[in-house]
C-alpha atoms as a PDB file:
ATOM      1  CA  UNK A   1     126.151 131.107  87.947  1.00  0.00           C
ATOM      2  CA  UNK A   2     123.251 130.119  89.866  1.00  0.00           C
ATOM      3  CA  UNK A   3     124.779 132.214  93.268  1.00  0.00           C
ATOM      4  CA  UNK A   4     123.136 135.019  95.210  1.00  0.00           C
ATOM      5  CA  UNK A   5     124.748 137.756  97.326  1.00  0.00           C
ATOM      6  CA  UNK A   6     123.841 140.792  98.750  1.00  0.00           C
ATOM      7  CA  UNK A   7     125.514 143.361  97.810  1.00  0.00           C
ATOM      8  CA  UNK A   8     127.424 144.650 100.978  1.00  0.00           C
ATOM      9  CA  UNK A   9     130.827 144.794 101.948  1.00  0.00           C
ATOM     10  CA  UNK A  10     132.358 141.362 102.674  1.00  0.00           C
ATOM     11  CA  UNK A  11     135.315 140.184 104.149  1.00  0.00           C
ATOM     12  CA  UNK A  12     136.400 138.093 101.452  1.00  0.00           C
ATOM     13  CA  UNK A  13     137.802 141.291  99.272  1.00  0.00           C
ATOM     14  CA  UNK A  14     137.846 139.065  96.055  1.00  0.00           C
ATOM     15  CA  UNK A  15     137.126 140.660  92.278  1.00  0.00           C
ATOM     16  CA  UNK A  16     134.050 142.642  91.667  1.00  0.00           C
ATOM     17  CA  UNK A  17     132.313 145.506  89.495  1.00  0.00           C
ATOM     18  CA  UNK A  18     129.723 147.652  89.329  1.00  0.00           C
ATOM     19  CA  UNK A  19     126.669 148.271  87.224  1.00  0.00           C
ATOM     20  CA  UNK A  20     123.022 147.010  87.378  1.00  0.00           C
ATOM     21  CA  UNK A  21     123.553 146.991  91.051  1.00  0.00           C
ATOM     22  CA  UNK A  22     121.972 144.309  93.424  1.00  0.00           C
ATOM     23  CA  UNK A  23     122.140 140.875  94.869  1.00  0.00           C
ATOM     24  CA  UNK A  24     120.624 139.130  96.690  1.00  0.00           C
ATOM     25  CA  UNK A  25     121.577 137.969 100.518  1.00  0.00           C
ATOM     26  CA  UNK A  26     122.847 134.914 100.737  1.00  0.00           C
ATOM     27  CA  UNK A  27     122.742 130.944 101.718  1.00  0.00           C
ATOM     28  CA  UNK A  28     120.874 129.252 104.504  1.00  0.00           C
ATOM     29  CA  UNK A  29     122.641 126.207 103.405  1.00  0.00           C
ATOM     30  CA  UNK A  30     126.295 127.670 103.096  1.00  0.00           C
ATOM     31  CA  UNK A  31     128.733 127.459 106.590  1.00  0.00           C
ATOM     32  CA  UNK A  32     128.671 130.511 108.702  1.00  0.00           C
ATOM     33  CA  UNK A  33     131.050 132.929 107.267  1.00  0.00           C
ATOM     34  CA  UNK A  34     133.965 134.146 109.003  1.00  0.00           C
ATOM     35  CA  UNK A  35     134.060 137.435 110.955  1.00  0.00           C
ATOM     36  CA  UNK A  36     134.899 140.290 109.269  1.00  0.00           C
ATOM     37  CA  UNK A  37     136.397 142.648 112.000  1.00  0.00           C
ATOM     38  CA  UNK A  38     133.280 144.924 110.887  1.00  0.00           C
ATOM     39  CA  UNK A  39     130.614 144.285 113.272  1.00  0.00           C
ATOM     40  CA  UNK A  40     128.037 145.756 111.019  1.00  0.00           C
ATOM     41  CA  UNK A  41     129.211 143.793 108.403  1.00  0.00           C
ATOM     42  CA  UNK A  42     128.948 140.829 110.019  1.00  0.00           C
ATOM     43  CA  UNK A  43     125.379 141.785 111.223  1.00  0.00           C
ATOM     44  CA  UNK A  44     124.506 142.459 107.818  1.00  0.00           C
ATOM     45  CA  UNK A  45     125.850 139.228 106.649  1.00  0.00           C
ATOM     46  CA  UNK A  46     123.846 137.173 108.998  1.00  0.00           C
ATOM     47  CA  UNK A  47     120.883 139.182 107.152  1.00  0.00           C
ATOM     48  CA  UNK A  48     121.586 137.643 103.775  1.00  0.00           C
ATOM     49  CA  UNK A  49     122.626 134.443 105.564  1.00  0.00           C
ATOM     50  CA  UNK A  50     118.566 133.783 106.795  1.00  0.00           C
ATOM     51  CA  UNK A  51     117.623 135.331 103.313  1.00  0.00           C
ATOM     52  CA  UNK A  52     119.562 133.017 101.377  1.00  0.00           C
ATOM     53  CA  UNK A  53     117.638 129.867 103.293  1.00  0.00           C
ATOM     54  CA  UNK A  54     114.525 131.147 102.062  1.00  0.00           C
ATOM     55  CA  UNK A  55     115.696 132.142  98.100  1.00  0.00           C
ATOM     56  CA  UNK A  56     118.122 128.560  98.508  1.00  0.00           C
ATOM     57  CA  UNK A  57     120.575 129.701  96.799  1.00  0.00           C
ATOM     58  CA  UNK A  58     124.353 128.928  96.869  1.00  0.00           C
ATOM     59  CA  UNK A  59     126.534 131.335  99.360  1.00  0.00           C
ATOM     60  CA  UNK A  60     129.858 130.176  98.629  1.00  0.00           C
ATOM     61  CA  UNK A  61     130.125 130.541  94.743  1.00  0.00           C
ATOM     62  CA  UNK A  62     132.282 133.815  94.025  1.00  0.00           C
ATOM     63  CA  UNK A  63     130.852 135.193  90.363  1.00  0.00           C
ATOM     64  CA  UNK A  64     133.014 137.292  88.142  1.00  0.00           C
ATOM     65  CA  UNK A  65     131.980 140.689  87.210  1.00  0.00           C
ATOM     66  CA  UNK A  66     132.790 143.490  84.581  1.00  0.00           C
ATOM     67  CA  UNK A  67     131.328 146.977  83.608  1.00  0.00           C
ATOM     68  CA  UNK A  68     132.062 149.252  85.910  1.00  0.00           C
ATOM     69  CA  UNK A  69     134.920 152.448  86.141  1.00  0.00           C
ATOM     70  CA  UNK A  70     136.059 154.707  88.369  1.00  0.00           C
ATOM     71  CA  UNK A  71     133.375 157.377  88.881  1.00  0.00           C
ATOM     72  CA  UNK A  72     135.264 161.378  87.713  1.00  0.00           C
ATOM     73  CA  UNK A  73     135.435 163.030  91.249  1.00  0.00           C
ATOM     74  CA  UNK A  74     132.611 165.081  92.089  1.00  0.00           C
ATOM     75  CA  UNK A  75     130.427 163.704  89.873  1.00  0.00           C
ATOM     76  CA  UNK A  76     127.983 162.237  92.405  1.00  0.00           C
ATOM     77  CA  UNK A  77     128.198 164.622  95.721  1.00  0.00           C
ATOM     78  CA  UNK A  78     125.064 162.919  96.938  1.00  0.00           C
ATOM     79  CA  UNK A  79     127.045 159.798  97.503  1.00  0.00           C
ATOM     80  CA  UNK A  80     127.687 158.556 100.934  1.00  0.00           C
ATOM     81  CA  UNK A  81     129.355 155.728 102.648  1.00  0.00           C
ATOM     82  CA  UNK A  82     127.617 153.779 105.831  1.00  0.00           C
ATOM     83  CA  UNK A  83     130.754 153.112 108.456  1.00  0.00           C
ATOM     84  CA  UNK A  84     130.813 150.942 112.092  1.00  0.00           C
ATOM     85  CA  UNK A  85     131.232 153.440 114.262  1.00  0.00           C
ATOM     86  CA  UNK A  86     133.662 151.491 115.957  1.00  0.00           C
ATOM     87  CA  UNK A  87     136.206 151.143 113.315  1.00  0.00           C
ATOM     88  CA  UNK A  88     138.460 153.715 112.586  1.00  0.00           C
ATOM     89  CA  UNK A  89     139.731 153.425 108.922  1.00  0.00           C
ATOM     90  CA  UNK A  90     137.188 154.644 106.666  1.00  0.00           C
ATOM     91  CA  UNK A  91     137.940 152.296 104.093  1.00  0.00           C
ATOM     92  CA  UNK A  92     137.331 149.280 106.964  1.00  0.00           C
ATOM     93  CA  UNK A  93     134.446 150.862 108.469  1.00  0.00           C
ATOM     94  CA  UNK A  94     132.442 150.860 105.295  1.00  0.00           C
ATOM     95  CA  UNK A  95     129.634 148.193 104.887  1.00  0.00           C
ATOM     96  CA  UNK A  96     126.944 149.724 102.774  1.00  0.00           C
ATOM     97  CA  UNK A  97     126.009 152.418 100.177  1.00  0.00           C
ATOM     98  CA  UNK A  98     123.712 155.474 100.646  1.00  0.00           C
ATOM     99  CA  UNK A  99     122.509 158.698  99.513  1.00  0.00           C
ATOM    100  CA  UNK A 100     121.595 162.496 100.899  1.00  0.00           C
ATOM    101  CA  UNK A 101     118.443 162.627 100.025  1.00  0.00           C
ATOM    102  CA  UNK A 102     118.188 166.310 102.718  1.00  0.00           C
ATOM    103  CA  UNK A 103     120.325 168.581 104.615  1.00  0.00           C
ATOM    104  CA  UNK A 104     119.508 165.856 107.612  1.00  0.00           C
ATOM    105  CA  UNK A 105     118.410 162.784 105.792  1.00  0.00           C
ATOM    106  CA  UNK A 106     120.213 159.743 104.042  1.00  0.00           C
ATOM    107  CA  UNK A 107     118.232 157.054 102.346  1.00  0.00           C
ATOM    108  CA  UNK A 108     119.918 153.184 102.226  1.00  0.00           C
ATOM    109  CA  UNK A 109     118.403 149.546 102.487  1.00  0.00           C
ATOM    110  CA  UNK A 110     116.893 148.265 104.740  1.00  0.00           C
ATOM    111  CA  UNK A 111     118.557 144.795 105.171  1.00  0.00           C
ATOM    112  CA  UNK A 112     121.813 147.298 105.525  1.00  0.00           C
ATOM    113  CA  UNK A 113     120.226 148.562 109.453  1.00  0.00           C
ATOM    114  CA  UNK A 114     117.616 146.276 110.507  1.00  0.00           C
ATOM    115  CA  UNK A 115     119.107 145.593 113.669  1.00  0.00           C
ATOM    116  CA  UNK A 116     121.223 148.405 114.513  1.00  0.00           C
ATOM    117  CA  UNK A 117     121.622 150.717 116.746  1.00  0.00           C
ATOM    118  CA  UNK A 118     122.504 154.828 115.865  1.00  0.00           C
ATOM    119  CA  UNK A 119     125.296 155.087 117.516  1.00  0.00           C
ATOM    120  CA  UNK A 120     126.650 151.987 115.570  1.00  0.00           C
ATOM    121  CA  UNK A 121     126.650 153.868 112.312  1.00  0.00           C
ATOM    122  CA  UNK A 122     128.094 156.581 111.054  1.00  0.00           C
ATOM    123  CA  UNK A 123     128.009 158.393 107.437  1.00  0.00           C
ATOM    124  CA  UNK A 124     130.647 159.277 105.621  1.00  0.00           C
ATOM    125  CA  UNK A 125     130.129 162.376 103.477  1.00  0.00           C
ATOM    126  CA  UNK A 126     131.960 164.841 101.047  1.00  0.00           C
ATOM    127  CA  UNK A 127     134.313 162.837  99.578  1.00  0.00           C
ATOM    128  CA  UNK A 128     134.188 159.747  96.666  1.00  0.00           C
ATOM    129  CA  UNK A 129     137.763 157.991  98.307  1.00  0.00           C
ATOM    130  CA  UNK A 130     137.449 156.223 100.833  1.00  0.00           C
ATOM    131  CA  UNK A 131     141.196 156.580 101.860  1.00  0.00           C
ATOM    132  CA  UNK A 132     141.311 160.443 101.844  1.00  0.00           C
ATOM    133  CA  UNK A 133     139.189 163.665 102.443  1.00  0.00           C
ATOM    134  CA  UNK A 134     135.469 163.528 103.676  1.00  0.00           C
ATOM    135  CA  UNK A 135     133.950 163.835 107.057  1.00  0.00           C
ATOM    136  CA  UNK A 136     131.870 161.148 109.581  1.00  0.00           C
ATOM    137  CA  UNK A 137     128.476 162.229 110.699  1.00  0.00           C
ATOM    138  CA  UNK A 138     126.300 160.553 113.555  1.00  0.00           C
ATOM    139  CA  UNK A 139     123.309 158.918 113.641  1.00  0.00           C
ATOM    140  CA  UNK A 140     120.378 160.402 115.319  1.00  0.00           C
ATOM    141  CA  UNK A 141     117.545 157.900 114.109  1.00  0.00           C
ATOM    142  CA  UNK A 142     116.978 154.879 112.128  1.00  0.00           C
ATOM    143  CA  UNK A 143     113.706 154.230 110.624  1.00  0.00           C
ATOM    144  CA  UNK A 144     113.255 150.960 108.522  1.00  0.00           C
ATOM    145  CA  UNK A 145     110.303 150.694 106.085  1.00  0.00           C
ATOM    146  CA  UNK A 146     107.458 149.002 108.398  1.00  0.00           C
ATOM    147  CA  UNK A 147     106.439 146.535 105.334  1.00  0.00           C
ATOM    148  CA  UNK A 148     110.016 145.474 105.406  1.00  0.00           C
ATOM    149  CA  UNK A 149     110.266 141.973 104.222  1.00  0.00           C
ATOM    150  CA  UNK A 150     114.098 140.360 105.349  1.00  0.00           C
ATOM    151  CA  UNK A 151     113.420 136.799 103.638  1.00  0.00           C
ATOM    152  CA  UNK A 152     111.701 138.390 100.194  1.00  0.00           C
ATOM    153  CA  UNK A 153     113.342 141.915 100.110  1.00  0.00           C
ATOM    154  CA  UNK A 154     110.087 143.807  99.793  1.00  0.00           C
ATOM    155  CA  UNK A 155     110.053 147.072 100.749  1.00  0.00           C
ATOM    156  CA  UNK A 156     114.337 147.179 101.575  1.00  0.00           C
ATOM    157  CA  UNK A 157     114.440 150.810 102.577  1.00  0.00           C
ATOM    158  CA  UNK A 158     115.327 152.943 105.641  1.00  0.00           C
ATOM    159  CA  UNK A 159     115.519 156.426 106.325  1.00  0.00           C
ATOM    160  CA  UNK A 160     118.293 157.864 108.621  1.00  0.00           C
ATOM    161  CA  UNK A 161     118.248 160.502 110.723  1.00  0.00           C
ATOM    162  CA  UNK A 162     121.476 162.876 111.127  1.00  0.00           C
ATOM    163  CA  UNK A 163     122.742 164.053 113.875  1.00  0.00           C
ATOM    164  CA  UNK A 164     123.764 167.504 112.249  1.00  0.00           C
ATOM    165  CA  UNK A 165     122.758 169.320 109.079  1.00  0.00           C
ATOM    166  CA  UNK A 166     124.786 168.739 106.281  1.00  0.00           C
ATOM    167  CA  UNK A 167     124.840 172.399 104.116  1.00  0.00           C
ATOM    168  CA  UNK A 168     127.489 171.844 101.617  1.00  0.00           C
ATOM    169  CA  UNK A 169     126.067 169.300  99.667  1.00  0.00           C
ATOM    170  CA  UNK A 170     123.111 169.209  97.460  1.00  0.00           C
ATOM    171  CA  UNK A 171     121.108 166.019  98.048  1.00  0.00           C
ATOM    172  CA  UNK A 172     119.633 164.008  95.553  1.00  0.00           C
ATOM    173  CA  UNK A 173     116.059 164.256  94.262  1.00  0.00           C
ATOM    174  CA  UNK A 174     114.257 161.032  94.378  1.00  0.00           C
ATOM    175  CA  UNK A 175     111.050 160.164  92.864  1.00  0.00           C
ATOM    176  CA  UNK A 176     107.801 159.361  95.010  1.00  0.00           C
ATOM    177  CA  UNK A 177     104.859 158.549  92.223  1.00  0.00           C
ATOM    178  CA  UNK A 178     104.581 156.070  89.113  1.00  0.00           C
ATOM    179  CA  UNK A 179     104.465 158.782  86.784  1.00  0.00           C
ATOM    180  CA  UNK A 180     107.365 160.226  87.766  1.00  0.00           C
ATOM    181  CA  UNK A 181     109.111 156.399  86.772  1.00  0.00           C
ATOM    182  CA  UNK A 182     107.211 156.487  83.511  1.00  0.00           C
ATOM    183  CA  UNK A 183     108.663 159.980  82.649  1.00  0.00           C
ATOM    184  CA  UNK A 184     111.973 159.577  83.144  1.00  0.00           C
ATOM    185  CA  UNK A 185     112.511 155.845  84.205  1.00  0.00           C
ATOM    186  CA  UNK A 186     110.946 153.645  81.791  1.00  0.00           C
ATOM    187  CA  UNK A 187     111.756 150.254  80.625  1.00  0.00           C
ATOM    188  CA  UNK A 188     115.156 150.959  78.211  1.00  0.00           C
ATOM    189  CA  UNK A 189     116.025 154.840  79.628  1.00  0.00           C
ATOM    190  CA  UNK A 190     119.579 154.950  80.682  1.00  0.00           C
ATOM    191  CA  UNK A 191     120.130 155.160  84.500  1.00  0.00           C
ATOM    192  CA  UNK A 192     123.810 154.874  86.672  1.00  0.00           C
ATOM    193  CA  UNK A 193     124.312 152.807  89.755  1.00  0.00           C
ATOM    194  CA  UNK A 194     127.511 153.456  92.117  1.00  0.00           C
ATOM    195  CA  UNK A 195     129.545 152.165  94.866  1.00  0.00           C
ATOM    196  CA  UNK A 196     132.167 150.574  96.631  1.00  0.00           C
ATOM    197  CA  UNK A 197     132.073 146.984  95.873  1.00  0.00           C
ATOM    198  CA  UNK A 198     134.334 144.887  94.426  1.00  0.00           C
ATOM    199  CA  UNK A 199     135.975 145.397  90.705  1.00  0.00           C
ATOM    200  CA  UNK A 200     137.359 142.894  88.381  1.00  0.00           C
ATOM    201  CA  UNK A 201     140.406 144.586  88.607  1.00  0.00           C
ATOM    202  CA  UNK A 202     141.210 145.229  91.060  1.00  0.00           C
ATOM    203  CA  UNK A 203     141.888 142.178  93.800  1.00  0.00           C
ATOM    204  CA  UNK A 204     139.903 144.230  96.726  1.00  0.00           C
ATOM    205  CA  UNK A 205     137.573 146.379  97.316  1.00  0.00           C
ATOM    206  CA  UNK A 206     138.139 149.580  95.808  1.00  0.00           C
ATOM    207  CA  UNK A 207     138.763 152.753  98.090  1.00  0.00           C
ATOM    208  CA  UNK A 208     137.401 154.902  94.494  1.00  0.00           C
ATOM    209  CA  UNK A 209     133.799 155.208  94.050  1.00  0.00           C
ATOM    210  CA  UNK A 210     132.671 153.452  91.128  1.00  0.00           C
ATOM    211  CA  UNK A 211     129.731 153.773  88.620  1.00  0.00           C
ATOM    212  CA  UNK A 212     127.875 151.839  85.471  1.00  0.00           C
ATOM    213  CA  UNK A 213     125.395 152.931  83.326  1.00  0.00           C
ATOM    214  CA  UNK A 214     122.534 150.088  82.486  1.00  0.00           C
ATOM    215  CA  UNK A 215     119.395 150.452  80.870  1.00  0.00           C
ATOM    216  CA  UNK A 216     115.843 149.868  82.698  1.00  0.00           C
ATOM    217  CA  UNK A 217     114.458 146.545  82.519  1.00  0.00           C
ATOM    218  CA  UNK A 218     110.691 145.787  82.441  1.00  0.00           C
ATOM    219  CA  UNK A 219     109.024 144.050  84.976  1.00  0.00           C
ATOM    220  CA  UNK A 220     107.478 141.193  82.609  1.00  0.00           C
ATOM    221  CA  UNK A 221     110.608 140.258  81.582  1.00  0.00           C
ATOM    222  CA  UNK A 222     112.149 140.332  85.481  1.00  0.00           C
ATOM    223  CA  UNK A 223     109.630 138.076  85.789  1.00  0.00           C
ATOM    224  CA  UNK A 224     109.871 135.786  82.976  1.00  0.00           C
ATOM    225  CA  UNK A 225     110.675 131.907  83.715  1.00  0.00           C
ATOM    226  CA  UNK A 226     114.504 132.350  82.426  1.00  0.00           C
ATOM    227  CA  UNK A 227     115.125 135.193  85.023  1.00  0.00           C
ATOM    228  CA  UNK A 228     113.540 135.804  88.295  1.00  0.00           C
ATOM    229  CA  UNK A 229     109.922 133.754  87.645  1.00  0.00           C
ATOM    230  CA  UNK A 230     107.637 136.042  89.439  1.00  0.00           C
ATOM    231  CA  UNK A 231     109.912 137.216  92.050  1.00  0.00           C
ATOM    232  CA  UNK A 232     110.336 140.709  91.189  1.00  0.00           C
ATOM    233  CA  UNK A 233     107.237 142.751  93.075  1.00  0.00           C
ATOM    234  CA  UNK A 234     105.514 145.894  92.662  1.00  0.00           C
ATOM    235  CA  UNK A 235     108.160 147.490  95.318  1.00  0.00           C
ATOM    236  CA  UNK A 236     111.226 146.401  93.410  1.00  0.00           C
ATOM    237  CA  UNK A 237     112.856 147.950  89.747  1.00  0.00           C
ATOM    238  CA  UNK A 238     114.591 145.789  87.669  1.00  0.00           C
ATOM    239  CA  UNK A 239     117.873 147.299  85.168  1.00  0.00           C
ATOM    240  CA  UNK A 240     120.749 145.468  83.735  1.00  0.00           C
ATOM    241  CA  UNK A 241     121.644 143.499  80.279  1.00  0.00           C
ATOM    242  CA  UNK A 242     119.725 140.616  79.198  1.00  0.00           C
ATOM    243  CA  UNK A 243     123.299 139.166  78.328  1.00  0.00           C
ATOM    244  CA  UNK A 244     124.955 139.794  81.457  1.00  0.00           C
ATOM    245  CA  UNK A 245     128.383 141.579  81.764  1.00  0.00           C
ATOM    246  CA  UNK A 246     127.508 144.593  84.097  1.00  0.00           C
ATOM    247  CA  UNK A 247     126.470 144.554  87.726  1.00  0.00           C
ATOM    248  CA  UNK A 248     127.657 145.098  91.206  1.00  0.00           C
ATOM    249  CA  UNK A 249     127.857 143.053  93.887  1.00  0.00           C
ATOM    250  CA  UNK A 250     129.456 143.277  97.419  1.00  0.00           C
ATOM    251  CA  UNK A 251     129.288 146.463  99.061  1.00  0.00           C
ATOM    252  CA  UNK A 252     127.209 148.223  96.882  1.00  0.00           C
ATOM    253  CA  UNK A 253     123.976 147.636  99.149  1.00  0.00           C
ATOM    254  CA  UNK A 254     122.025 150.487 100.274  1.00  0.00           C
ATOM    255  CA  UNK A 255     123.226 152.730  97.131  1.00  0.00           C
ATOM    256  CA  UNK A 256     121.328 154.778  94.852  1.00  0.00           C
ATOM    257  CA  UNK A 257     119.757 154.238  91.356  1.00  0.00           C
ATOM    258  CA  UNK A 258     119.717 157.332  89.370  1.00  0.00           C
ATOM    259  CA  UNK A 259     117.929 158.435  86.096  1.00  0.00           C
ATOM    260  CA  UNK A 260     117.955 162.103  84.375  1.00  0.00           C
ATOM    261  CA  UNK A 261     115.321 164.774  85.653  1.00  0.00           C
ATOM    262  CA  UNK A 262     114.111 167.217  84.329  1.00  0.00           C
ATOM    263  CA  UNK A 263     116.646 169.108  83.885  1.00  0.00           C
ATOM    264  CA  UNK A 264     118.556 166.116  82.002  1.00  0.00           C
ATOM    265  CA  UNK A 265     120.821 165.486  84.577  1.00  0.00           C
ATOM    266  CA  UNK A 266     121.642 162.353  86.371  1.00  0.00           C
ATOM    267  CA  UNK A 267     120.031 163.614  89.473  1.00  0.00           C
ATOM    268  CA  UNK A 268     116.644 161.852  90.174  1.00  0.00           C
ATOM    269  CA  UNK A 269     116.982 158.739  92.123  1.00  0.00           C
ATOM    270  CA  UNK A 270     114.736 155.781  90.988  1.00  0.00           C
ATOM    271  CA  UNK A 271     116.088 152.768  92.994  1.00  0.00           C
ATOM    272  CA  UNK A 272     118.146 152.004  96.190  1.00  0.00           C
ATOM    273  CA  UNK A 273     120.271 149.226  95.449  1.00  0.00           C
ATOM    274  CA  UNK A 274     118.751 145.830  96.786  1.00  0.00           C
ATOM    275  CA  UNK A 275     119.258 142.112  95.341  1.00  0.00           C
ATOM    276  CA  UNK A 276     120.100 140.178  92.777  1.00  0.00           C
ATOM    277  CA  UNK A 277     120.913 136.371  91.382  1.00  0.00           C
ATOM    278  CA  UNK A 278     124.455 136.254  91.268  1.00  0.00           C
ATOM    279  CA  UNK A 279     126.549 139.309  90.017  1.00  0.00           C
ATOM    280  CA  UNK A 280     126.367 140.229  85.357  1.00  0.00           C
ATOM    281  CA  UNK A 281     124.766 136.866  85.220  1.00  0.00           C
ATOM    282  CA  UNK A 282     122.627 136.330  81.660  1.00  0.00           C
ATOM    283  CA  UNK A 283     118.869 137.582  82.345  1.00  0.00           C
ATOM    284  CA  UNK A 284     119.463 138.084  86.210  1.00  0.00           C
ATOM    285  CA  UNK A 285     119.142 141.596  86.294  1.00  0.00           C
ATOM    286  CA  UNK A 286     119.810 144.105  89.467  1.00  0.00           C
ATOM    287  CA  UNK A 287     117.008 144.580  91.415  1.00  0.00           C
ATOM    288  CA  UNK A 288     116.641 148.020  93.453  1.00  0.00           C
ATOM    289  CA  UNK A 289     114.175 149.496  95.900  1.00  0.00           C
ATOM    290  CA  UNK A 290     111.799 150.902  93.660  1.00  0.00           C
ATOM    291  CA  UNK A 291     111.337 154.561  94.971  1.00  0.00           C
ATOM    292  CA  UNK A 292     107.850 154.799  92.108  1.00  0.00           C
ATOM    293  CA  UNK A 293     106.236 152.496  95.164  1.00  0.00           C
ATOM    294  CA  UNK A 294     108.368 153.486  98.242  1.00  0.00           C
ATOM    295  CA  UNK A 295     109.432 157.202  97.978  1.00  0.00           C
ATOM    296  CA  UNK A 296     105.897 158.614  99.183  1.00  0.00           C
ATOM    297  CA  UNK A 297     106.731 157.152 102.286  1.00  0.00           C
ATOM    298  CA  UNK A 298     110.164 158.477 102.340  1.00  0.00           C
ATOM    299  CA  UNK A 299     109.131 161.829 101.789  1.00  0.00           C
ATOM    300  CA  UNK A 300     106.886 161.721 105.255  1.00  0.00           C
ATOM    301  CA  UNK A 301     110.242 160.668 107.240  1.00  0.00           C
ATOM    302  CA  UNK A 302     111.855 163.342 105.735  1.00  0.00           C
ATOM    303  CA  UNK A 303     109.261 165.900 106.561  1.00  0.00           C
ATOM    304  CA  UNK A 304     108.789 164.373 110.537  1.00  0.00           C
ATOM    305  CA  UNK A 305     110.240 166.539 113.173  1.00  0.00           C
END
């Protein structure tokens, strides 16, 4: 497959799975795409539609995609869904992936916000279905990586703001320095991605959380002429299969990355799902927000009044 897509929630509910989560937005060339309903869907699609002009890649090629399962319930609390605010079903409201990364605080992509307002979002917390249990929280404040690149995906990460403290979930720990990365996410360690995007079997988008477990990928061989050819920055972590099989693609956006702390639990995030040629293609690898290079800046939104 030689497609690209962002992983967010589209319209066209076709077969998808999840694992080295990302791809990238996508076609300047492709027809506009019809209107989802989902206005923040939509927004976020014209995002990837300006994106894919500058990667040229092809929007209108579906890939297949395989590796992921149904995540056990509970097993990733920090988990959260971004919603429209204006739509009422949870399950049709969703358009993007995040994480609690503080009582007050949820990290996503950037590409998944540039653009909108708070009170056009909402976060859906406390529950892994997106048909049953949970609660929506409000916006207070968006703030979108200021080195933000829309046509390259440098820097895709925002920090928002809630509009009430969430106490009854422990947040995820994220990691902020390049040693932290070389401890515990290194080039083969294990990691798990997660979301709502599309499965393989299932012929729409799930309303179960999903999750895959892929190995991380090193940067040389991102970069290597048979996969992304010097695409992949210092801002961006690669993980995924040389041979393809496992990835995620729409609706996945915004979603976290995580590798074992300390502690050896599946608790440190690493990456914020970003892009991605096509979806379990052979040496196209997910590509996240790379939190080694970004999370010292998301630890100063956290700590601002």
């Amino acid at each position: 497959m030689t497609s690209t897509l962002m992983k967010l929630n589209v319209n066209a509910r076709r077969t998808i799975s999840l694992a080295a989560l990302a791809a990238l937005c996508a076609a300047g060339a492709a027809p506009a795409m019809a209107q989802s309903g989902n206005p923040q869907r939509d927004r976020v699609q014209a995002i990837e539609a300006k994106m894919a002009k500058y990667w040229g890649v092809d929007l209108n090629a579906q890939p297949e995609v395989v590796g992921g399962k149904t995540a056990k319930d509970g097993r990733w609390p920090f988990m959260v869904a971004l919603l429209d605010a204006g739509t009422a079903s949870n399950y049709d409201a969703q358009f993007c992936g995040a994480s609690l990364i503080s009582s007050r605080d949820v990290l996503t992509a950037a590409h998944c916000v540039k653009g909108s307002k708070p009170a056009q979002i909402q976060v859906l917390v406390g529950t892994q279905d997106l048909k049953s249990g949970g609660r929506r929280v409000n916006i207070a404040r968006i703030t979108v990586h200021p080195k933000y690149n829309s046509r390259t995906s440098d820097s895709d990460v925002a920090v928002l703001r809630l509009a009430e403290e969430v106490t009854d979930i422990t947040p995820v720990e994220y990691a902020s320095t390049l040693a932290e990365e070389d401890k515990y996410a290194a080039a083969g360690k294990p990691v798990w991605g997660m979301g709502w995007g599309e499965t393989e079997t299932t012929p729409h988008f799930p309303n179960q959380l999903q999750n895959v477990k892929v190995p991380v990928t090193d940067r040389t061989v991102c970069n290597a002429a048979d996969a992304y050819n010097g695409k992949v920055t210092d801002t961006m972590l690669c993980a995924g299969l040389a041979e393809g099989g496992k990835d995620t693609c729409q609706g996945d956006s915004g979603g976290p990355l995580v590798a074992k702390n300390g502690d050896g639990q599946f608790h440190l995030q690493v990456g914020v799902v970003s892009w991605g040629y096509g979806c379990a293609d052979p040496n196209h690898y997910g590509i996240y927000s790379r939190m080694a290079t970004l999370g010292a800046w998301v630890k100063d939104q956290v700590a601002a009044p």
